[in-house]
C-alpha atoms as a PDB file:
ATOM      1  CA  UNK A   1      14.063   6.205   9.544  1.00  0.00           C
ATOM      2  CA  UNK A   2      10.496   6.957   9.923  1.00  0.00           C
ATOM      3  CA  UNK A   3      10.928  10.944   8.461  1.00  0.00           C
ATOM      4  CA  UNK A   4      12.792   9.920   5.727  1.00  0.00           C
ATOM      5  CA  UNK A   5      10.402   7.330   4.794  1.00  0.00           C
ATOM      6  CA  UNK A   6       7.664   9.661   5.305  1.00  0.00           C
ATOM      7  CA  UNK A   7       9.970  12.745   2.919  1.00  0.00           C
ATOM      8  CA  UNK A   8      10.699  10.081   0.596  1.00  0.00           C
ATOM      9  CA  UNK A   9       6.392   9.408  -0.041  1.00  0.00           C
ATOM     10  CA  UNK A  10       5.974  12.922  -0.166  1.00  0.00           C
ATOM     11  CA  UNK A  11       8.317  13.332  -2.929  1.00  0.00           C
ATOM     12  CA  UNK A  12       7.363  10.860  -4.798  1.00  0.00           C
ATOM     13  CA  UNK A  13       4.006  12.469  -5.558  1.00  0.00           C
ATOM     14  CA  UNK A  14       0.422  13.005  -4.727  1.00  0.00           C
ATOM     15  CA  UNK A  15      -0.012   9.131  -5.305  1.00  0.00           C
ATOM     16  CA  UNK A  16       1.630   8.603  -1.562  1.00  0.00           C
ATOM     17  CA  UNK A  17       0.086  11.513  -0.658  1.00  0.00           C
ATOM     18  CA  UNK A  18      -1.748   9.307   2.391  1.00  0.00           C
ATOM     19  CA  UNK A  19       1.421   7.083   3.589  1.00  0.00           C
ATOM     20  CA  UNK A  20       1.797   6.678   7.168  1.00  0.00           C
ATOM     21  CA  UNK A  21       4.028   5.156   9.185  1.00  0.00           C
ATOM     22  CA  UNK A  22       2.848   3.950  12.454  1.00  0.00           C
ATOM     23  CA  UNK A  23       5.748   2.350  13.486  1.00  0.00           C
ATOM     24  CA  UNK A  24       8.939   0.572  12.176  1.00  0.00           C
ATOM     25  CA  UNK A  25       9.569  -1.077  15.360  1.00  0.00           C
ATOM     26  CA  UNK A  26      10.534  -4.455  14.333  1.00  0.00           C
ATOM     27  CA  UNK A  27       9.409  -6.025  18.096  1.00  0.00           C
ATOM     28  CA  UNK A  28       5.818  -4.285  17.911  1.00  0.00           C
ATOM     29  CA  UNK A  29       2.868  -4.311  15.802  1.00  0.00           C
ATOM     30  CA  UNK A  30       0.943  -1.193  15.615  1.00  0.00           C
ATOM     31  CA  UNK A  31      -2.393  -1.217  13.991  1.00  0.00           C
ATOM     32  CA  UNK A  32      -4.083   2.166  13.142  1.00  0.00           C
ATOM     33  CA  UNK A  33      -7.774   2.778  11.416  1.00  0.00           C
ATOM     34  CA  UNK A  34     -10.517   5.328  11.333  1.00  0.00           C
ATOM     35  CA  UNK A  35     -12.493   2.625  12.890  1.00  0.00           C
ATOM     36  CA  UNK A  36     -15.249   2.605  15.746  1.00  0.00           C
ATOM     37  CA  UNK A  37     -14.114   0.166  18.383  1.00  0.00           C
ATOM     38  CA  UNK A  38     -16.366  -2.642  16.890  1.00  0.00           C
ATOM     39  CA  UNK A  39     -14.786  -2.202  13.853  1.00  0.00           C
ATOM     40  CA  UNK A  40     -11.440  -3.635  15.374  1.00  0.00           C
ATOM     41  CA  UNK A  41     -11.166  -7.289  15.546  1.00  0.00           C
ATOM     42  CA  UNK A  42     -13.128  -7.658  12.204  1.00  0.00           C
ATOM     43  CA  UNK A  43     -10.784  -4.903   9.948  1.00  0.00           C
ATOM     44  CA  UNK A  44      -7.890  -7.050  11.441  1.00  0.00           C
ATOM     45  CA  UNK A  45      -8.495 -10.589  10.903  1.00  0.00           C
ATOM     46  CA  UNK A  46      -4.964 -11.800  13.152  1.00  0.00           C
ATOM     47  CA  UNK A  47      -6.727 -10.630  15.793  1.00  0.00           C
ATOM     48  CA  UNK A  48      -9.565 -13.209  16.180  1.00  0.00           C
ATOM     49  CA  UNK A  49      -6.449 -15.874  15.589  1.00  0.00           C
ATOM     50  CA  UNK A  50      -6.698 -18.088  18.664  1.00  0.00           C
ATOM     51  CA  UNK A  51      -2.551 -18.488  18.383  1.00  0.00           C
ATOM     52  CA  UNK A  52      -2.127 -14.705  18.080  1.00  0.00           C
ATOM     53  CA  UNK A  53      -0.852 -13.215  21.312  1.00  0.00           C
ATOM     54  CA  UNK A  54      -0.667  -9.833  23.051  1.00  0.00           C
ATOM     55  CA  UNK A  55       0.482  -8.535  26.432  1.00  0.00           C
ATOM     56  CA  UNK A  56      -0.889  -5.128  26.346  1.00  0.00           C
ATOM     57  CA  UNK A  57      -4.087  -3.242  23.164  1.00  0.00           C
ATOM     58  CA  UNK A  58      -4.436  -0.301  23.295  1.00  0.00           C
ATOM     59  CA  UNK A  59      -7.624   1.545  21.849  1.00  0.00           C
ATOM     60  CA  UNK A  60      -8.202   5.069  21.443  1.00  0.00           C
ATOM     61  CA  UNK A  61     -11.509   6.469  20.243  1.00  0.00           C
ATOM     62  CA  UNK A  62     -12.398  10.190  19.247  1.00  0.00           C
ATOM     63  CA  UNK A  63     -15.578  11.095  17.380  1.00  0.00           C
ATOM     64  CA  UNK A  64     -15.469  14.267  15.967  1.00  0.00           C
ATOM     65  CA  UNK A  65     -17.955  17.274  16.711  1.00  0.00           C
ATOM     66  CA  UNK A  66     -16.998  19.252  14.176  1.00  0.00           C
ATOM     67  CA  UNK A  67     -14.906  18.026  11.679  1.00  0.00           C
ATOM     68  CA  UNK A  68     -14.268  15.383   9.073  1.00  0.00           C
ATOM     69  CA  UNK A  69     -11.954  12.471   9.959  1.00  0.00           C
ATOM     70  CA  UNK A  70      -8.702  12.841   8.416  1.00  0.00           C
ATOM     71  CA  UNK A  71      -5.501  11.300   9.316  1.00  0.00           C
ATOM     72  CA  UNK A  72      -3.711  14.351   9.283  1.00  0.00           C
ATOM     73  CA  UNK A  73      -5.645  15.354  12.092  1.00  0.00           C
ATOM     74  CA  UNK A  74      -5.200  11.650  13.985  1.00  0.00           C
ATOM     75  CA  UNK A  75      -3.503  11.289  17.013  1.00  0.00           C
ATOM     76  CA  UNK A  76      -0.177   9.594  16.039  1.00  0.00           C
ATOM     77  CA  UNK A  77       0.788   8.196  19.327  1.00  0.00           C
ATOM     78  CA  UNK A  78       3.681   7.095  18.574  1.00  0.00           C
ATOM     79  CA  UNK A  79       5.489   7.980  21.559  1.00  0.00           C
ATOM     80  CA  UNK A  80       3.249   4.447  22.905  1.00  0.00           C
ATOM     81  CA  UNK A  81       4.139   2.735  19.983  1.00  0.00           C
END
């Protein structure tokens, strides 16, 4: 599901030219930014809800040496997700 949702934003043209999916588990909710770990909790607003609930987060930071951030070059991790 996930490559053909991923061939079918390619073909539609350079306007989906950035669509990613993280995941299309319907059990899990996977969050991804080019964010600094700070950045977190206030770029996703559910996640200073009091009634929102987790059992496991997961946080992976990388700051580039030498290159710009892209998300071609992010690490998916979807194998986690």
């Amino acid at each position: 599901a996930r490559r053909v949702a991923e061939n079918g934003a390619k073909a539609a043209g350079p306007a989906l030219d950035d669509f990613y999916a993280c995941s299309l588990s319907g059990r899990t909710i996977t969050y991804k930014g080019q964010l600094t770990t700070a950045q977190v909790f206030e770029y996703y607003a559910d996640l200073r809800d009091a009634g929102y609930m987790s059992h496991m987060a997961l946080v992976h930071s990388r700051f580039s040496t030498n290159t710009f951030p892209s998300w071609p070059r992010a690490q998916p991790n979807r194998m986690l997700c």
